[in-house]
Protein backbone atom coordinates (compact mmCIF):
# COMPACT_ATOMS: atom_id res chain seq x y z
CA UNK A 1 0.00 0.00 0.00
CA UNK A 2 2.97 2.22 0.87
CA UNK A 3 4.66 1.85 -2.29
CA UNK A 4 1.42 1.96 -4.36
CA UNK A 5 0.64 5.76 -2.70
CA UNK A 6 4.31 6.58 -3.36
CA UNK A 7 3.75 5.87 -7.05
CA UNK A 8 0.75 7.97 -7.12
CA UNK A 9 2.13 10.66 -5.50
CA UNK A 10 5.48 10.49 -7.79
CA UNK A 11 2.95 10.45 -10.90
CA UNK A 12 1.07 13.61 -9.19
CA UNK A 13 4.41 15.55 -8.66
CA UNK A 14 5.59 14.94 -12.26
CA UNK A 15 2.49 15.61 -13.73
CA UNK A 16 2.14 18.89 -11.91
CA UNK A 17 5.77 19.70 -12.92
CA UNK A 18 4.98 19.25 -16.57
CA UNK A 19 2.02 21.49 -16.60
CA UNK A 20 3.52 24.14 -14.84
CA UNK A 21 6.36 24.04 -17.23
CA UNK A 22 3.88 24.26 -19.96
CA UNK A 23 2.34 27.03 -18.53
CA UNK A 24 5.82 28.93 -18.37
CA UNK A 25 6.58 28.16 -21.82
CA UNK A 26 3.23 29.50 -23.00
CA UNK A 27 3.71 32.92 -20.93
CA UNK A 28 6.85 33.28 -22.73
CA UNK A 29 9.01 32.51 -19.58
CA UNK A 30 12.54 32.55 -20.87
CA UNK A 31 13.75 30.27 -17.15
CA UNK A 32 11.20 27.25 -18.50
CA UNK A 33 12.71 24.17 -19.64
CA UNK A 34 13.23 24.27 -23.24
CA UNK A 35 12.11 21.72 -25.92
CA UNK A 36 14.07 18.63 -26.20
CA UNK A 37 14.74 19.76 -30.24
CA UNK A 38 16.02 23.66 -28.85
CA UNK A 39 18.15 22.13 -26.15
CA UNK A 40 22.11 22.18 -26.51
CA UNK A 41 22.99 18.98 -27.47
CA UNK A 42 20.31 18.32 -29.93
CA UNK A 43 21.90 16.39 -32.81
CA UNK A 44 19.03 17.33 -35.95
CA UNK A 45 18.89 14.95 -38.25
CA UNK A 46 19.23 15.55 -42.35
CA UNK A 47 15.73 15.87 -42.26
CA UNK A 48 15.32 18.62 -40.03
CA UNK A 49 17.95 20.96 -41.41
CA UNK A 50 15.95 20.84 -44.69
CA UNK A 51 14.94 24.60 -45.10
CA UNK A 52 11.36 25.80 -47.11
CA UNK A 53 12.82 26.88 -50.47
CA UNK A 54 12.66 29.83 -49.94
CA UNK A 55 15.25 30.26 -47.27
CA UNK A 56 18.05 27.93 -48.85
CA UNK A 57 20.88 29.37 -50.74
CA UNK A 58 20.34 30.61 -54.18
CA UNK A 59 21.85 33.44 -56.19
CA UNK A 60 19.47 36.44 -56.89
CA UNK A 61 19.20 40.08 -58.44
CA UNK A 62 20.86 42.07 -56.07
CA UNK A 63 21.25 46.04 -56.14
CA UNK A 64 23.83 47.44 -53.50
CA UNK A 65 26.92 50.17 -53.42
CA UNK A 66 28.55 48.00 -51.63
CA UNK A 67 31.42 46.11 -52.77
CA UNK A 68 31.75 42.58 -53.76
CA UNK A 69 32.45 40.07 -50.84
CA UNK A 70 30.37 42.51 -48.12
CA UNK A 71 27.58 40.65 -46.15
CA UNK A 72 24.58 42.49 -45.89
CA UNK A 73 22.01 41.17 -43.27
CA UNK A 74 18.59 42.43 -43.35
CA UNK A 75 17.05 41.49 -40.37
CA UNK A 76 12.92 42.09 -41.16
CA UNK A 77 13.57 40.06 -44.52
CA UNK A 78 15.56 37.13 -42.72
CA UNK A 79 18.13 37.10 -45.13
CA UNK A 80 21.71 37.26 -45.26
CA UNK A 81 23.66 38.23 -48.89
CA UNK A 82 26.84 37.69 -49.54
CA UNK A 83 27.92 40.68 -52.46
CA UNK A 84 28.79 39.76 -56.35
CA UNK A 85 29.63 41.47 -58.95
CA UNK A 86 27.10 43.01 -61.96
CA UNK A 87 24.30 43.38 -58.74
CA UNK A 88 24.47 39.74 -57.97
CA UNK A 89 24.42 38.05 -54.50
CA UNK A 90 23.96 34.99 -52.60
CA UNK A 91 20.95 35.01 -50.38
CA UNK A 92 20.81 32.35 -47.42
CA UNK A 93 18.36 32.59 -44.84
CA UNK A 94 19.08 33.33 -41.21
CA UNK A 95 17.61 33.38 -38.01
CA UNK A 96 18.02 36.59 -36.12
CA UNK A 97 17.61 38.32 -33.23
CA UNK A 98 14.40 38.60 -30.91
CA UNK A 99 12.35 41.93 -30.07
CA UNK A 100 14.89 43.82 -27.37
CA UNK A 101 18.06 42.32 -29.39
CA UNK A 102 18.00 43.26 -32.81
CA UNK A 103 20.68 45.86 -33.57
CA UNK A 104 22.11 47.29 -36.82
CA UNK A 105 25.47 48.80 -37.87
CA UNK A 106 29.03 48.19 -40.03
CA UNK A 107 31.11 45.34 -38.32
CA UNK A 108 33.73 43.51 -39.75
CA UNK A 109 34.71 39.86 -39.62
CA UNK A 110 37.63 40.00 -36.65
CA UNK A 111 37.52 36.07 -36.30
CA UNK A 112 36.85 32.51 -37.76
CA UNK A 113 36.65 29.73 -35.86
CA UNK A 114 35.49 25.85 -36.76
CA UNK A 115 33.37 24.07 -34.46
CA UNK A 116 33.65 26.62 -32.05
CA UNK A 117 32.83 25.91 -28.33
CA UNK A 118 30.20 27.81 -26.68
CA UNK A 119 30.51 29.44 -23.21
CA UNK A 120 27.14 31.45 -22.87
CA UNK A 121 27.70 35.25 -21.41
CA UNK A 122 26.31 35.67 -17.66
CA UNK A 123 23.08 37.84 -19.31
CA UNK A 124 22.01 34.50 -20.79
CA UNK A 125 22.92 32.32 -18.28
CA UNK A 126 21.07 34.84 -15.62
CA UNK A 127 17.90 34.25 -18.52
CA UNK A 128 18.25 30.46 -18.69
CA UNK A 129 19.83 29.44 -15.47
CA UNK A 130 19.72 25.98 -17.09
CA UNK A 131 21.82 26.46 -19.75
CA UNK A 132 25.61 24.46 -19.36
CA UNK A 133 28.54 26.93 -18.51
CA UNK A 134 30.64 25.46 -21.46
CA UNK A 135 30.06 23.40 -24.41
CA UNK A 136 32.75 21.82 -26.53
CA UNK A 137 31.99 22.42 -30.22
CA UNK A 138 30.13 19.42 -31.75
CA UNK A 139 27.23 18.99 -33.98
CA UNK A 140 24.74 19.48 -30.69
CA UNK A 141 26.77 22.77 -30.25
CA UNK A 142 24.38 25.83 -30.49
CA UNK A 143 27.10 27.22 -32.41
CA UNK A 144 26.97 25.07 -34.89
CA UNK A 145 30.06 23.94 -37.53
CA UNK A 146 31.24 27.44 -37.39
CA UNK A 147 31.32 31.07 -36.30
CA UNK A 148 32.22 34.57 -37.71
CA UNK A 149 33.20 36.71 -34.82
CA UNK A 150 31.75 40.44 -35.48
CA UNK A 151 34.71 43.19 -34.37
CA UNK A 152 35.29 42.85 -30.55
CA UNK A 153 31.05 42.82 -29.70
CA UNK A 154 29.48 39.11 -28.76
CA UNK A 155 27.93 39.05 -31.79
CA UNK A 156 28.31 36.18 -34.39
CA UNK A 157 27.21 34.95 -37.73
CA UNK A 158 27.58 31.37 -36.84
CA UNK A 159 25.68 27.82 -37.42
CA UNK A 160 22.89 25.74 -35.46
CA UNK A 161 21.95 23.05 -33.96
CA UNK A 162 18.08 24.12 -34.16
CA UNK A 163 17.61 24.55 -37.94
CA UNK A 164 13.75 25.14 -37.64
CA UNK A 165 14.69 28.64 -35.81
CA UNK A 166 15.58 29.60 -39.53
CA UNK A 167 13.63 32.50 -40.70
CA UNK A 168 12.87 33.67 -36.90
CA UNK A 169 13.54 35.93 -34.38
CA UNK A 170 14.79 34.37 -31.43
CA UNK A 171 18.15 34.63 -31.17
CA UNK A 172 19.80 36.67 -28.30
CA UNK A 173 21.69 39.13 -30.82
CA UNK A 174 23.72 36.53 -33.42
CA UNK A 175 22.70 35.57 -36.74
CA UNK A 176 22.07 31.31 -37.38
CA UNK A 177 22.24 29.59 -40.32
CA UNK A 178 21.87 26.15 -41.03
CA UNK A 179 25.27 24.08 -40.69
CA UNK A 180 25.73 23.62 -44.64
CA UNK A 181 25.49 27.53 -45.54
CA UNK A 182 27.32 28.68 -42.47
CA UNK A 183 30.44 26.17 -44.10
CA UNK A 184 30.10 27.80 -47.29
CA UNK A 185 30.00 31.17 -46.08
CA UNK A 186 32.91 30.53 -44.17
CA UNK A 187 34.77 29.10 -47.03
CA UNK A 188 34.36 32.39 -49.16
CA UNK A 189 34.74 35.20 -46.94
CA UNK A 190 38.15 36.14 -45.20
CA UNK A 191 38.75 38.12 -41.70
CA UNK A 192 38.24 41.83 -42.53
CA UNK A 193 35.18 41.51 -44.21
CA UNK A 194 32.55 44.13 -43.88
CA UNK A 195 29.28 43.40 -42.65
CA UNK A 196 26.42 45.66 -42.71
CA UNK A 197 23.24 44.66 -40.84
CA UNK A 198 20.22 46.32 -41.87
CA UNK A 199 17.20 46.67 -39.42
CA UNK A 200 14.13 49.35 -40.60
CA UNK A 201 13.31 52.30 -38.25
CA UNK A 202 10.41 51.74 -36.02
CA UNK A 203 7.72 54.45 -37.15
C-alpha cells in the first residue's frame, strides 16, 4: 500500500511539474525548460535541417553600393547576402535576433573559428539558469560547424543546432544559419570583411 501511494504521488508531482512548465513556456518565460529539439545537445537529423525553399541558398538580383564580398544582413527580410559582382548576390536565410536584441550597424569579420565551443555570457545564463557553462563544439553545439566573430562585440554569424529557428527571431543578438550555408559562407569570406546589418526604423 505504501509503495502503491508513493507511485501515485510520484505520478502527481511529475504531472504537476509538466504542466507548470507548460504554462511557463506558454507565458513566454525565458527560465522554462526548453524543448528537447532547442536544447544544446540536440543532434538534428538531415531531415530537419531541410529549409522551405525559400530560405536555402540561391543566387538572386541584387542592387547594392557596396562592394563585392560585403555581407549584408537584413534582419525584417531574414536574409543574409553575400555581395557579387554586376548586382548579384547569394541570399541564405538566417535566423536573427528577438524583439529587445535586434541591432544594426558596419562590423567587420575579426575572427573565424570551426566548431567553435560555446561558453554562454552571464546575461544568458542569468535568462536560462539551465543552460551548461561550457560546451565543446560538436554537432549538438548551439554554435553550430562554425562562427564569424563580429569586431570585438558578442555578436556572431555562426551555425545551429536548431535549424527550424531559420527565418525567426529568437536569437539573443547573433545571426544562425543552417550548418551547410554557415560552411560555405565561411569558405568564401576572409577576416576583414565588412558586414552591414540592416534593421528598418520603427515608425
Amino acid at each position: 500500500m505504501r509503495k502503491m501511494f508513493t507511485k501515485v504521488a510520484l505520478a502527481s508531482v511529475f504531472a504537476v511539474a509538466l504542466s507548470a512548465s507548460a504554462l511557463a513556456a506558454q507565458s513566454g518565460d525565458s527560465r522554462a525548460p526548453l524543448p528537447i529539439q532547442d536544447q544544446p545537445g540536440y543532434v538534428p537529423s538531415a531531415q530537419d535541417s531541410l529549409l522551405p525553399p525559400e530560405f536555402r541558398p540561391q543566387p538572386v538580383y541584387y542592387r547594392t553600393n557596396e562592394k563585392p564580398g560585403t555581407i549584408i544582413i537584413n534582419t525584417d527580410e531574414r536574409f543574409l547576402y553575400y555581395v557579387l559582382p554586376d548586382n548579384r548576390a547569394i541570399r541564405y536565410g538566417v535566423g536573427v535576433g528577438r524583439d529587445g536584441f535586434q541591432w544594426s550597424g558596419l562590423l567587420k569579420i575579426s575572427r573565424k573559428q570551426e566548431w567553435p565551443d560555446w561558453r554562454p555570457p552571464p546575461e544568458m545564463i542569468q535568462r536560462q539558469p539551465y543552460l551548461p557553462r561550457f560546451m565543446a563544439g560538436g554537432e549538438g553545439n548551439p554554435l553550430g560547424a562554425r562562427a564569424l566573430y563580429l569586431g570585438d562585440t558578442v555578436y556572431r554569424i555562426h551555425g545551429t543546432n536548431q535549424p527550424q529557428t531559420i527565418g525567426h527571431a529568437v536569437s539573443s543578438g547573433c545571426f544562425r544559419m543552417v550548418n551547410a550555408d554557415v560552411m560555405d559562407l565561411f569558405d568564401r569570406v576572409p577576416v576583414g570583411t565588412k558586414v552591414v546589418v540592416q534593421q528598418r526604423a520603427k515608425l
